[in-house]
C-alpha atoms as a PDB file:
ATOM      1  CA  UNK A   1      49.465  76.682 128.614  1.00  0.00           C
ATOM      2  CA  UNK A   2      52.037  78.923 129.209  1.00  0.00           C
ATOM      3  CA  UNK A   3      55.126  79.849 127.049  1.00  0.00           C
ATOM      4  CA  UNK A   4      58.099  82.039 127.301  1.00  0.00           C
ATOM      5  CA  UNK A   5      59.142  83.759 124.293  1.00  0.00           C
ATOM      6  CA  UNK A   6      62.547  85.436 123.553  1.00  0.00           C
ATOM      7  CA  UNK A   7      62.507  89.045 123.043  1.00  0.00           C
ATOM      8  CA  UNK A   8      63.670  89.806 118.701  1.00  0.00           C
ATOM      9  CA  UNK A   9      63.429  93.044 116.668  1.00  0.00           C
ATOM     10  CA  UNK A  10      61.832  90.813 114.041  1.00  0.00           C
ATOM     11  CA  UNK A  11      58.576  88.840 115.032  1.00  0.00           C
ATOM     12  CA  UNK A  12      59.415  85.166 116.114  1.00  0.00           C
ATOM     13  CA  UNK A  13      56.071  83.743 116.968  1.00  0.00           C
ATOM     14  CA  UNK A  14      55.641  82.373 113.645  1.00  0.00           C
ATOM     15  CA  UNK A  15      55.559  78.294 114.275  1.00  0.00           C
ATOM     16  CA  UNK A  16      52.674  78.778 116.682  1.00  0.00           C
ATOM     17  CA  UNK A  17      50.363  81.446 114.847  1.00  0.00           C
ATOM     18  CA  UNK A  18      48.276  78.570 113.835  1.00  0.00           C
ATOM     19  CA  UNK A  19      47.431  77.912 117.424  1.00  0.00           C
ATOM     20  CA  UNK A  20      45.688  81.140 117.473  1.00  0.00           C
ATOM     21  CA  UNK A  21      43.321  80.454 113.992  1.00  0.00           C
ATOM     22  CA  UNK A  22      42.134  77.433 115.415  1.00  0.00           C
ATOM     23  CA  UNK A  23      38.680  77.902 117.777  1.00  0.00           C
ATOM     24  CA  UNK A  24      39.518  74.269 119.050  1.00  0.00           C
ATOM     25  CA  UNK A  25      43.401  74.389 119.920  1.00  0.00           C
ATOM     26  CA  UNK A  26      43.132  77.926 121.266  1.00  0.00           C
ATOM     27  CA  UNK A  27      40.416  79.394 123.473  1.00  0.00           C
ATOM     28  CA  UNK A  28      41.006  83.249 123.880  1.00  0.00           C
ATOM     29  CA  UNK A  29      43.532  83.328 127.224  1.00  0.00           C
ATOM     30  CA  UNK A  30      44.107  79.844 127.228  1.00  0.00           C
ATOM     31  CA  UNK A  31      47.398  80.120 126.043  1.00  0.00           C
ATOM     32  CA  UNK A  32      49.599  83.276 127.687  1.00  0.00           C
ATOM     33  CA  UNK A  33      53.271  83.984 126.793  1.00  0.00           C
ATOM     34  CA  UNK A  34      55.662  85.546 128.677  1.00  0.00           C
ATOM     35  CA  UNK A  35      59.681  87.861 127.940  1.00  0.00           C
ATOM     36  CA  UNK A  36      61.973  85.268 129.229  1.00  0.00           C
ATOM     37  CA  UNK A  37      65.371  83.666 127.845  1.00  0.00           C
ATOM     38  CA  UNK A  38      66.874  80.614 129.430  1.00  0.00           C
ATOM     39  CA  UNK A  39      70.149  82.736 130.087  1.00  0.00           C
ATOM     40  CA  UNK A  40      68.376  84.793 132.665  1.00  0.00           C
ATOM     41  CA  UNK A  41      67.435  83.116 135.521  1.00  0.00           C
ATOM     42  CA  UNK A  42      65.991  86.156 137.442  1.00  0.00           C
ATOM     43  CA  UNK A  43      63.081  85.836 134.727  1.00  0.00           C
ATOM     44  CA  UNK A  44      62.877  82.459 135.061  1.00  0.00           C
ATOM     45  CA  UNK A  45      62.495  82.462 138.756  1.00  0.00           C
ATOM     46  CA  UNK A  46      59.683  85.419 138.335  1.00  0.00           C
ATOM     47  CA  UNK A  47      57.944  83.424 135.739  1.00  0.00           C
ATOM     48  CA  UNK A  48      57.559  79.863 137.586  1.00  0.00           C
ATOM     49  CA  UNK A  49      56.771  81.411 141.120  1.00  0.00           C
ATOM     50  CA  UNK A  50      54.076  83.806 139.096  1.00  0.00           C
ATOM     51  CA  UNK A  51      52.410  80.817 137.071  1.00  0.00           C
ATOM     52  CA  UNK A  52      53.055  77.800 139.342  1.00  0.00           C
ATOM     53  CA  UNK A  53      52.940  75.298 136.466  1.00  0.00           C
ATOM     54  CA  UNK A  54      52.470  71.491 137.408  1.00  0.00           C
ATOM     55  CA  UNK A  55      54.187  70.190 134.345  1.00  0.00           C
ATOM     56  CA  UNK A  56      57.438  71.552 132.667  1.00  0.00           C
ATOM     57  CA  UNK A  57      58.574  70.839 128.921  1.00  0.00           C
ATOM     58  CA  UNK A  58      61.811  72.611 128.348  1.00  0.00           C
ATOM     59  CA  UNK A  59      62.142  71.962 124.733  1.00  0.00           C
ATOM     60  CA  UNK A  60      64.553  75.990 124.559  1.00  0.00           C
ATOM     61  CA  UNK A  61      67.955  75.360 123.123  1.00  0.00           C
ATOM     62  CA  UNK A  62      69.978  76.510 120.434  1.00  0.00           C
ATOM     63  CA  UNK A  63      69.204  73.349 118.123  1.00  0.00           C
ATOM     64  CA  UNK A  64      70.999  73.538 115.238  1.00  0.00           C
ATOM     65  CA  UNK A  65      73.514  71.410 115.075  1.00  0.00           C
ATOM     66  CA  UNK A  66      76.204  72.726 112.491  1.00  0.00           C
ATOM     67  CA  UNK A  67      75.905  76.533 113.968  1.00  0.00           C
ATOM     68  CA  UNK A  68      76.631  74.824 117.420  1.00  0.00           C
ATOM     69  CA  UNK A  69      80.086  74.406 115.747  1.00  0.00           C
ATOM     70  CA  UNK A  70      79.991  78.322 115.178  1.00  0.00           C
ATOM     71  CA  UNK A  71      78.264  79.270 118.620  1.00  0.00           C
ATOM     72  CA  UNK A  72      79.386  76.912 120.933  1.00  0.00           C
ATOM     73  CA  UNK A  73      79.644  78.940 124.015  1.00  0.00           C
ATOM     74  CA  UNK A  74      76.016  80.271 122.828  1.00  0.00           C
ATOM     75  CA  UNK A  75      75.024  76.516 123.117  1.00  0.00           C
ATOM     76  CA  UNK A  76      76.738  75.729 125.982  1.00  0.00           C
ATOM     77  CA  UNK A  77      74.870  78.497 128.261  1.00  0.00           C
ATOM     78  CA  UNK A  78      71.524  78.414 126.465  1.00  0.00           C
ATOM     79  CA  UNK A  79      71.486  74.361 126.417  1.00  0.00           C
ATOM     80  CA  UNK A  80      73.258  73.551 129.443  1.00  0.00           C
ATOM     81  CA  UNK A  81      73.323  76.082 131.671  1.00  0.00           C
ATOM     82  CA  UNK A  82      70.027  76.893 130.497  1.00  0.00           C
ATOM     83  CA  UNK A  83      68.845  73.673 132.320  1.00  0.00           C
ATOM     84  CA  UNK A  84      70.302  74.199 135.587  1.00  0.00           C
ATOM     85  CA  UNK A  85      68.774  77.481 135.717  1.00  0.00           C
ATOM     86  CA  UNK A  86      65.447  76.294 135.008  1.00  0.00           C
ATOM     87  CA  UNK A  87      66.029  73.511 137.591  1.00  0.00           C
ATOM     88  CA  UNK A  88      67.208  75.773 139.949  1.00  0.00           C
ATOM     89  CA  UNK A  89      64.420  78.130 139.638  1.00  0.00           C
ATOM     90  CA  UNK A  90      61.920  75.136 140.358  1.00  0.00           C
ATOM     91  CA  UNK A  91      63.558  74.705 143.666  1.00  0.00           C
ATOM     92  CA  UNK A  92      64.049  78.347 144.662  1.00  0.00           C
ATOM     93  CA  UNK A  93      60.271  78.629 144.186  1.00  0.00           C
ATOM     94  CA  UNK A  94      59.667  75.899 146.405  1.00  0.00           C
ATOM     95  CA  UNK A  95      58.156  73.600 143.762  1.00  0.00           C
ATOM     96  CA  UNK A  96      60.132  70.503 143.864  1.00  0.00           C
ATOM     97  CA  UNK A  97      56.898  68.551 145.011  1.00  0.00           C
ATOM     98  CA  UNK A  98      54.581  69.311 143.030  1.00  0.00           C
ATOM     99  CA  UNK A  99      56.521  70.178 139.366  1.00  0.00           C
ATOM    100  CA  UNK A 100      56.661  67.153 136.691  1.00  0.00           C
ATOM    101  CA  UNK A 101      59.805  68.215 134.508  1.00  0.00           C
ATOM    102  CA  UNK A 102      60.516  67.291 130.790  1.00  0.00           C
ATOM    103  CA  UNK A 103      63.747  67.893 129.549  1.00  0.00           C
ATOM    104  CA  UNK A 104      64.218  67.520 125.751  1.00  0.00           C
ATOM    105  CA  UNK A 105      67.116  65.576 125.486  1.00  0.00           C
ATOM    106  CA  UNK A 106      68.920  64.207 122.284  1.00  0.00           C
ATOM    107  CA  UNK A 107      69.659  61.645 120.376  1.00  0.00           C
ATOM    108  CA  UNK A 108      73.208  63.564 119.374  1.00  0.00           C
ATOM    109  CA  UNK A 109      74.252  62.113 122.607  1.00  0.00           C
ATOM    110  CA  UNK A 110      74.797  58.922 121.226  1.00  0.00           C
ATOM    111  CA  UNK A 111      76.919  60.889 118.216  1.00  0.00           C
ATOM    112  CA  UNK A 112      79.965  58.205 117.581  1.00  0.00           C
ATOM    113  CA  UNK A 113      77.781  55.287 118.092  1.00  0.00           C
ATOM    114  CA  UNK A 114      78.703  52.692 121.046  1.00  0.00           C
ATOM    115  CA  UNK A 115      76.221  50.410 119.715  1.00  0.00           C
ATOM    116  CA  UNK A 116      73.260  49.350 117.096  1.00  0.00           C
ATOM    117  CA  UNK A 117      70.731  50.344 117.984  1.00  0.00           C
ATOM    118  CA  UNK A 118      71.215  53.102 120.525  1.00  0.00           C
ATOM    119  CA  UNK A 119      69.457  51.923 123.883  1.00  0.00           C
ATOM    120  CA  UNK A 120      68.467  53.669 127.428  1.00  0.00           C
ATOM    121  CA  UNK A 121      72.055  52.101 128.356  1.00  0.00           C
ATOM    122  CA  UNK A 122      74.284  52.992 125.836  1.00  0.00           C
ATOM    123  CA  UNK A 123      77.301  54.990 126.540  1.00  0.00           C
ATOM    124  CA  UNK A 124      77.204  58.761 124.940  1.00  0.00           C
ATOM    125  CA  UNK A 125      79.408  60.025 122.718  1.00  0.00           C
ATOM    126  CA  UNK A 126      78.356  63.432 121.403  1.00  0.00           C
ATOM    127  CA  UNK A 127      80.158  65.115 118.815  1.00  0.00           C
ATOM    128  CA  UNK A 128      79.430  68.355 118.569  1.00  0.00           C
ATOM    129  CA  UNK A 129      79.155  71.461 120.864  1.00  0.00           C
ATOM    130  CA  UNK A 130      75.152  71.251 120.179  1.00  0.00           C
ATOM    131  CA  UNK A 131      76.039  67.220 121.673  1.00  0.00           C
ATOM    132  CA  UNK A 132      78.149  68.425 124.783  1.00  0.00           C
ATOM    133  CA  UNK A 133      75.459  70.698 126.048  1.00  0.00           C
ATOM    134  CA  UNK A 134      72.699  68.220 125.729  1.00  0.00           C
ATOM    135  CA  UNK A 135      74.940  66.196 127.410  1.00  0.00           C
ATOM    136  CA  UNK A 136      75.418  68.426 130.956  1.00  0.00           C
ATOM    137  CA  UNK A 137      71.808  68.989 130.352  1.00  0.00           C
ATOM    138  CA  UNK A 138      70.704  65.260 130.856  1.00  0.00           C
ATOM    139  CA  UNK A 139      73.362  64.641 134.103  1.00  0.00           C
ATOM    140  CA  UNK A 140      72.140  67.484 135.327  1.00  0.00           C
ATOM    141  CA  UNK A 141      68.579  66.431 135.436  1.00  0.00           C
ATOM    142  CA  UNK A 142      69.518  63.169 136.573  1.00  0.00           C
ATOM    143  CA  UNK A 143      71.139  64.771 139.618  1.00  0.00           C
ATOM    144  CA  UNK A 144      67.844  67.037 140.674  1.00  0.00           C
ATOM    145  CA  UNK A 145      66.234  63.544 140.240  1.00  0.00           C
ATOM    146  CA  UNK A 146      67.895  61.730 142.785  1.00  0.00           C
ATOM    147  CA  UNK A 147      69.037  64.686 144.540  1.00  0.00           C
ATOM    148  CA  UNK A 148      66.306  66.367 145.642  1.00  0.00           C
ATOM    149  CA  UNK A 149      63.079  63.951 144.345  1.00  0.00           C
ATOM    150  CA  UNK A 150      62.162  66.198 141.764  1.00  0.00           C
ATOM    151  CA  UNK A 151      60.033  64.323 138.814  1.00  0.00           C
ATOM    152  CA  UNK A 152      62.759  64.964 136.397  1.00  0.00           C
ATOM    153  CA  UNK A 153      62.691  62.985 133.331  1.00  0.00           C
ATOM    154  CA  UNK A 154      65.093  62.971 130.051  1.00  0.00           C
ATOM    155  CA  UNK A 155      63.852  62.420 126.838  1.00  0.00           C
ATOM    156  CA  UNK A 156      66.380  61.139 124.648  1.00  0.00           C
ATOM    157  CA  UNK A 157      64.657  61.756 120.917  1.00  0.00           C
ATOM    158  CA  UNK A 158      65.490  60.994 117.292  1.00  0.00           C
ATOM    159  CA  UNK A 159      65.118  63.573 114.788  1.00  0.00           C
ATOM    160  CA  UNK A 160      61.448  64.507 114.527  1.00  0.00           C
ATOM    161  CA  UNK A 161      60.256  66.911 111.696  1.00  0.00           C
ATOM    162  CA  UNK A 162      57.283  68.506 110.383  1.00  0.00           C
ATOM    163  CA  UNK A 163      55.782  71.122 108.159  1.00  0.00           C
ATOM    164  CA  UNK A 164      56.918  73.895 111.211  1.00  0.00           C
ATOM    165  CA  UNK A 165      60.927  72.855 111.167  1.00  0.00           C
ATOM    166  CA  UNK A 166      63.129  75.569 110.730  1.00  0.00           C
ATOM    167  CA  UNK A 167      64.028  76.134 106.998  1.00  0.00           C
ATOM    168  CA  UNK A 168      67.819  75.881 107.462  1.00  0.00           C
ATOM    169  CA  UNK A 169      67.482  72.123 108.559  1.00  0.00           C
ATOM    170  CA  UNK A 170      67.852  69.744 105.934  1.00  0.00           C
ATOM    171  CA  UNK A 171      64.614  67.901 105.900  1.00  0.00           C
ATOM    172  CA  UNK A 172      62.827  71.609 105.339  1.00  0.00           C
ATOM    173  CA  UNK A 173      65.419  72.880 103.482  1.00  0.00           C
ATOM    174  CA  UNK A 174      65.012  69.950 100.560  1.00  0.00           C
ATOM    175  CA  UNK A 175      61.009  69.886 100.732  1.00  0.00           C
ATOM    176  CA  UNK A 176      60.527  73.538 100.299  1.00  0.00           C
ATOM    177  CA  UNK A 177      63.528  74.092  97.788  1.00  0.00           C
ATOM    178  CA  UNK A 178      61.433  71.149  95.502  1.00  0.00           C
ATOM    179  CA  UNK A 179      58.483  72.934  95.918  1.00  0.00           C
ATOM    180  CA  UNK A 180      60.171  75.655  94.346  1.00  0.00           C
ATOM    181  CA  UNK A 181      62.061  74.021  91.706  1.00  0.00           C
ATOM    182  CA  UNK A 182      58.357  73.056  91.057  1.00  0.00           C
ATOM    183  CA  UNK A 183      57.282  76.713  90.985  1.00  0.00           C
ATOM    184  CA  UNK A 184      59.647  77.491  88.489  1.00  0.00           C
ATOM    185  CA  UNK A 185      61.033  79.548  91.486  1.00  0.00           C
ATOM    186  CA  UNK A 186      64.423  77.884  91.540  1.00  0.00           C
ATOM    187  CA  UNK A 187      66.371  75.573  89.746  1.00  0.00           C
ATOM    188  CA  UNK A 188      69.064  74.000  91.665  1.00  0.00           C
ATOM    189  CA  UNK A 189      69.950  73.923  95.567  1.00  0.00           C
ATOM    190  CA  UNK A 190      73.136  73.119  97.514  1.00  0.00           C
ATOM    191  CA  UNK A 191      73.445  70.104  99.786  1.00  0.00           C
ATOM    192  CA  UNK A 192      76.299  68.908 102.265  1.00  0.00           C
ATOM    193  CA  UNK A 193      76.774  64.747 102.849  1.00  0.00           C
ATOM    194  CA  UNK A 194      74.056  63.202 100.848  1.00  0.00           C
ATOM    195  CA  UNK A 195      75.567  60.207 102.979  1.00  0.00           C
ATOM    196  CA  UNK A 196      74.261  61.293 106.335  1.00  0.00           C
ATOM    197  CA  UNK A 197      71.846  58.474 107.578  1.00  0.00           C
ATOM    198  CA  UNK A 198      68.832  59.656 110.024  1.00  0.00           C
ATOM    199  CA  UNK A 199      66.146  58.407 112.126  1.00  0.00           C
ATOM    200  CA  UNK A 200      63.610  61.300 110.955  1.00  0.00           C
ATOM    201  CA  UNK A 201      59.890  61.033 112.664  1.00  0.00           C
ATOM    202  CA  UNK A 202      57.214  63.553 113.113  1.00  0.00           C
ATOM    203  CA  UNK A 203      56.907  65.795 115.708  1.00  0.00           C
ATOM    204  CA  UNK A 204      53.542  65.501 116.457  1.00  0.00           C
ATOM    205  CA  UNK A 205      54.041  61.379 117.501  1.00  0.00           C
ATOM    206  CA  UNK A 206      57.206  62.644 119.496  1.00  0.00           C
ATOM    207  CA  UNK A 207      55.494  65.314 121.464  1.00  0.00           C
ATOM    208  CA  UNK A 208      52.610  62.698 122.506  1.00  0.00           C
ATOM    209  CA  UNK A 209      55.844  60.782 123.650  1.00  0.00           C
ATOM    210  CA  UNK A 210      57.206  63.542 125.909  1.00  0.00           C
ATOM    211  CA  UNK A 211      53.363  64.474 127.496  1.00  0.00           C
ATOM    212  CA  UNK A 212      53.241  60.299 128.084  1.00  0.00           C
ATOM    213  CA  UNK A 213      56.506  60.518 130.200  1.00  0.00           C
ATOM    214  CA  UNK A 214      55.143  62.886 132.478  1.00  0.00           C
ATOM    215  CA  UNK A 215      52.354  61.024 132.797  1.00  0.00           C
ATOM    216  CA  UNK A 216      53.742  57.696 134.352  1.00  0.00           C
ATOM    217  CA  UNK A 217      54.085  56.848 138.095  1.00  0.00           C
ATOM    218  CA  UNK A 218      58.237  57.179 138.153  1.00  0.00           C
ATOM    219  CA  UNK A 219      60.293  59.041 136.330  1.00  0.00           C
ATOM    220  CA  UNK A 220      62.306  56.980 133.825  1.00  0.00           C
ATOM    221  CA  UNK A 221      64.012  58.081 131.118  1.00  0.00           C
ATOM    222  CA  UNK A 222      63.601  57.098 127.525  1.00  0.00           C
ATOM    223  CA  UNK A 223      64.972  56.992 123.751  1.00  0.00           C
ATOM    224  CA  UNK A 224      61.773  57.693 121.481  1.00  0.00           C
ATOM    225  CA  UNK A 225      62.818  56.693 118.006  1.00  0.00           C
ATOM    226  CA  UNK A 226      61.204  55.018 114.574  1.00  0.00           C
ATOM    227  CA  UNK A 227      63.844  52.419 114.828  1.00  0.00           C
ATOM    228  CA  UNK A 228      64.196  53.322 110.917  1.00  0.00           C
ATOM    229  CA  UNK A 229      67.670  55.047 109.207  1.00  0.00           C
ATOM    230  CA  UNK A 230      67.185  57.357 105.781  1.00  0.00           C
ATOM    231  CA  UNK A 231      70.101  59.080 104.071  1.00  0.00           C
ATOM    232  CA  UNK A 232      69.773  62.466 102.494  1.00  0.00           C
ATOM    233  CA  UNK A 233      70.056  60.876  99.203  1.00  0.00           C
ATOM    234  CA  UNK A 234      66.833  58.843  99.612  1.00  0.00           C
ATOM    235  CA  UNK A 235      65.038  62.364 100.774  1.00  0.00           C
ATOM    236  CA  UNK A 236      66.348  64.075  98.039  1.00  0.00           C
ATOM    237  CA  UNK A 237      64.959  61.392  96.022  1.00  0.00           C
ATOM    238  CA  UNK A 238      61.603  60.936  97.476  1.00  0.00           C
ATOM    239  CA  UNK A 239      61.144  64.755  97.131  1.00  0.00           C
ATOM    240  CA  UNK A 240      61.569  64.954  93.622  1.00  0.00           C
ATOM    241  CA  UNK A 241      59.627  61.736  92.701  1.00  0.00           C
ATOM    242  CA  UNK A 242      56.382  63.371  94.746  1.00  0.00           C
ATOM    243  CA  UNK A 243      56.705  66.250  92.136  1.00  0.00           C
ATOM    244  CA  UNK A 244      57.086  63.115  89.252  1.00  0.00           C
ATOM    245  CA  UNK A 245      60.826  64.081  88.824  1.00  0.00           C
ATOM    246  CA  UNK A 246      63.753  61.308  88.661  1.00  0.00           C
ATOM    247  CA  UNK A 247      67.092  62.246  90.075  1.00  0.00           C
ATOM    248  CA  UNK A 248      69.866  60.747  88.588  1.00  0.00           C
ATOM    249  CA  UNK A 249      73.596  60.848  90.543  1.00  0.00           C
ATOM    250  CA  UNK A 250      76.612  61.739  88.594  1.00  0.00           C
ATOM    251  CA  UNK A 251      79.890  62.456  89.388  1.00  0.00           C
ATOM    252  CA  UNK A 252      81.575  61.780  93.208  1.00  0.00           C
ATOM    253  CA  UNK A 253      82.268  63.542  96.753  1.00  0.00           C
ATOM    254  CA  UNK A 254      82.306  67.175  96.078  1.00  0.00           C
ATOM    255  CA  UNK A 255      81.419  67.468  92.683  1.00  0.00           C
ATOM    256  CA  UNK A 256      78.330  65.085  92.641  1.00  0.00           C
ATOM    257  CA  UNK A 257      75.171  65.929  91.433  1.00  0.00           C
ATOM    258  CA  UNK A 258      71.747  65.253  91.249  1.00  0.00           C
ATOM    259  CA  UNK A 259      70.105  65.979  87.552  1.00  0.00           C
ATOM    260  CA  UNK A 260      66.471  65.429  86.355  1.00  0.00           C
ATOM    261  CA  UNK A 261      66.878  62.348  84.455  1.00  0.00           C
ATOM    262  CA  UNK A 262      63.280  63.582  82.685  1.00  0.00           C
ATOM    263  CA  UNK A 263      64.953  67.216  81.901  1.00  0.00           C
ATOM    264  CA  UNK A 264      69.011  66.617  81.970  1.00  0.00           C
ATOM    265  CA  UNK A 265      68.531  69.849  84.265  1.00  0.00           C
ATOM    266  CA  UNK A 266      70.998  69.574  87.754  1.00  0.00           C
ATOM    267  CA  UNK A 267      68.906  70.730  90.686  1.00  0.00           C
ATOM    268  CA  UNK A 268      70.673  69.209  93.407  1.00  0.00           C
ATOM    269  CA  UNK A 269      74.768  70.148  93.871  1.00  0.00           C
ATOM    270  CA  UNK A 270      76.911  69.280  96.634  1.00  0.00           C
ATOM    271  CA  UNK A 271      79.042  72.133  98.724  1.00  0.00           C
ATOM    272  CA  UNK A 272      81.695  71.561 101.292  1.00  0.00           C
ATOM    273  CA  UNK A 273      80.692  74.143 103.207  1.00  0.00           C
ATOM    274  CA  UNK A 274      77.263  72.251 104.698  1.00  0.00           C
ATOM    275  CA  UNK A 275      79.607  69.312 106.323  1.00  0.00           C
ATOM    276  CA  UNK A 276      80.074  69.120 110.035  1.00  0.00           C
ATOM    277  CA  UNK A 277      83.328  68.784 111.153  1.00  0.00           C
ATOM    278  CA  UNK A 278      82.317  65.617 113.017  1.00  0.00           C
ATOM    279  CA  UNK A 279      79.356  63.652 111.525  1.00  0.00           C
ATOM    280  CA  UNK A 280      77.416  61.160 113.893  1.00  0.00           C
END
């Protein structure tokens, strides 16, 4: 396995140190990283033709949603352009043949839904700069595909989660905020819509799903989902009552918030500032 790591002043390796602990997931040299960025395509080009890979997962993007909002020509050239380049760079190396592609496409497609539930067919909407990206991403694929024969396949995933998500997304943000508040670390922690509905999964099913696409005789692409819709209420909720707390909503909108019903302490507030300007 081969990965290609962005060069940072501070150390960035650390969702995958666990790889390297574990005797059965990681034999010494079986897994080799390499400098690259998806905005450079001179790298990109070096580091295919050098390791001549048979399948591709290009899961690199700028992913978070709301900061897409604040870096949306960051998106656009890391999540879009990115794509072409790593297309591109498949081609110029002469590997079109023999290359299986994944690209990590998104369920923020759908954004403004066209229809319940969201299908292979259903028109996309995106709503967001994060959305927009994703979206030139998947066409762009789609092109090589019938372009040029490459095995190109898109796949279109739901929210999936785990223990390794970044802490500034919501699902991470909530458990590990609890798990302080449980600590006697913190007491209270900011939210945006408490509203927001999600199809949340876990990673580990979704990855299986991406490895199984590369695996079948055509490329097709396909929406990988639970089929099941949460809000951020019901997390908040289910967070608190694994650590044998009871939330208890008062107040609306803005100035809602969650208190222990056991303690009468607020741990959960509400702050405008966490909205997106367009929610899906």
């Amino acid at each position: 396995v081969h990965g290609i790591v962005r060069r940072s002043s501070s150390f960035n390796t650390g969702r995958i140190e666990h790889l390297y602990k574990n005797p059965q997931a990681h034999i010494e040299g079986n897994m080799k990283l390499h400098y690259g960025d998806l905005t450079d395509s001179t790298c990109l080009v070096k580091i295919i033709n050098e390791v001549k890979p048979t399948e591709i997962y290009n899961l690199g993007a700028q992913s978070h949603v709301k900061i897409s909002f604040d870096l949306a020509e960051y998106t656009a050239d890391v999540d879009g352009v990115g794509t072409l380049r790593l297309l591109d760079a498949i081609k110029t190396c002469g590997l079109i043949n023999s290359v299986k592609f994944y690209q990590a496409s998104t369920s923020e497609l759908f954004g403004k839904v066209q229809e319940i539930p969201q299908k292979e067919t259903t028109p996309f909407y995106p709503r967001s700069p994060y959305g927009a990206a994703k979206l030139y991403a998947y066409w762009i694929v789609v092109n090589f595909r019938e372009a040029y024969n490459l095995f190109a396949v898109n796949g279109i995933l739901f929210n999936h989660e785990s223990p390794r998500r970044g802490a500034n997304f919501v699902t991470r943000k909530i458990s590990r905020s609890v798990a302080k508040i449980h600590l006697g670390q913190l007491d209270c922690f900011s939210l945006g819509n408490l509203d927001a509905k999600r199809d949340w999964g876990h990673a580990r099913d979704y990855v299986e799903a991406m490895w199984l696409m590369l695996q079948t005789d055509e490329p097709e692409d396909f929406v990988i989902a639970t089929g099941e819709v949460h809000s951020v209420r019901e997390f908040v909720e289910k967070s608190f009552k694994h650590i044998g707390k009871t939330i208890v909503w008062e107040g609306k909108n803005e100035n809602e918030v969650g208190r222990c019903k056991e303690t009468g302490k607020i741990h959960v507030t509400v702050n405008h500032k966490y909205y997106r300007p367009t929610e899906v």
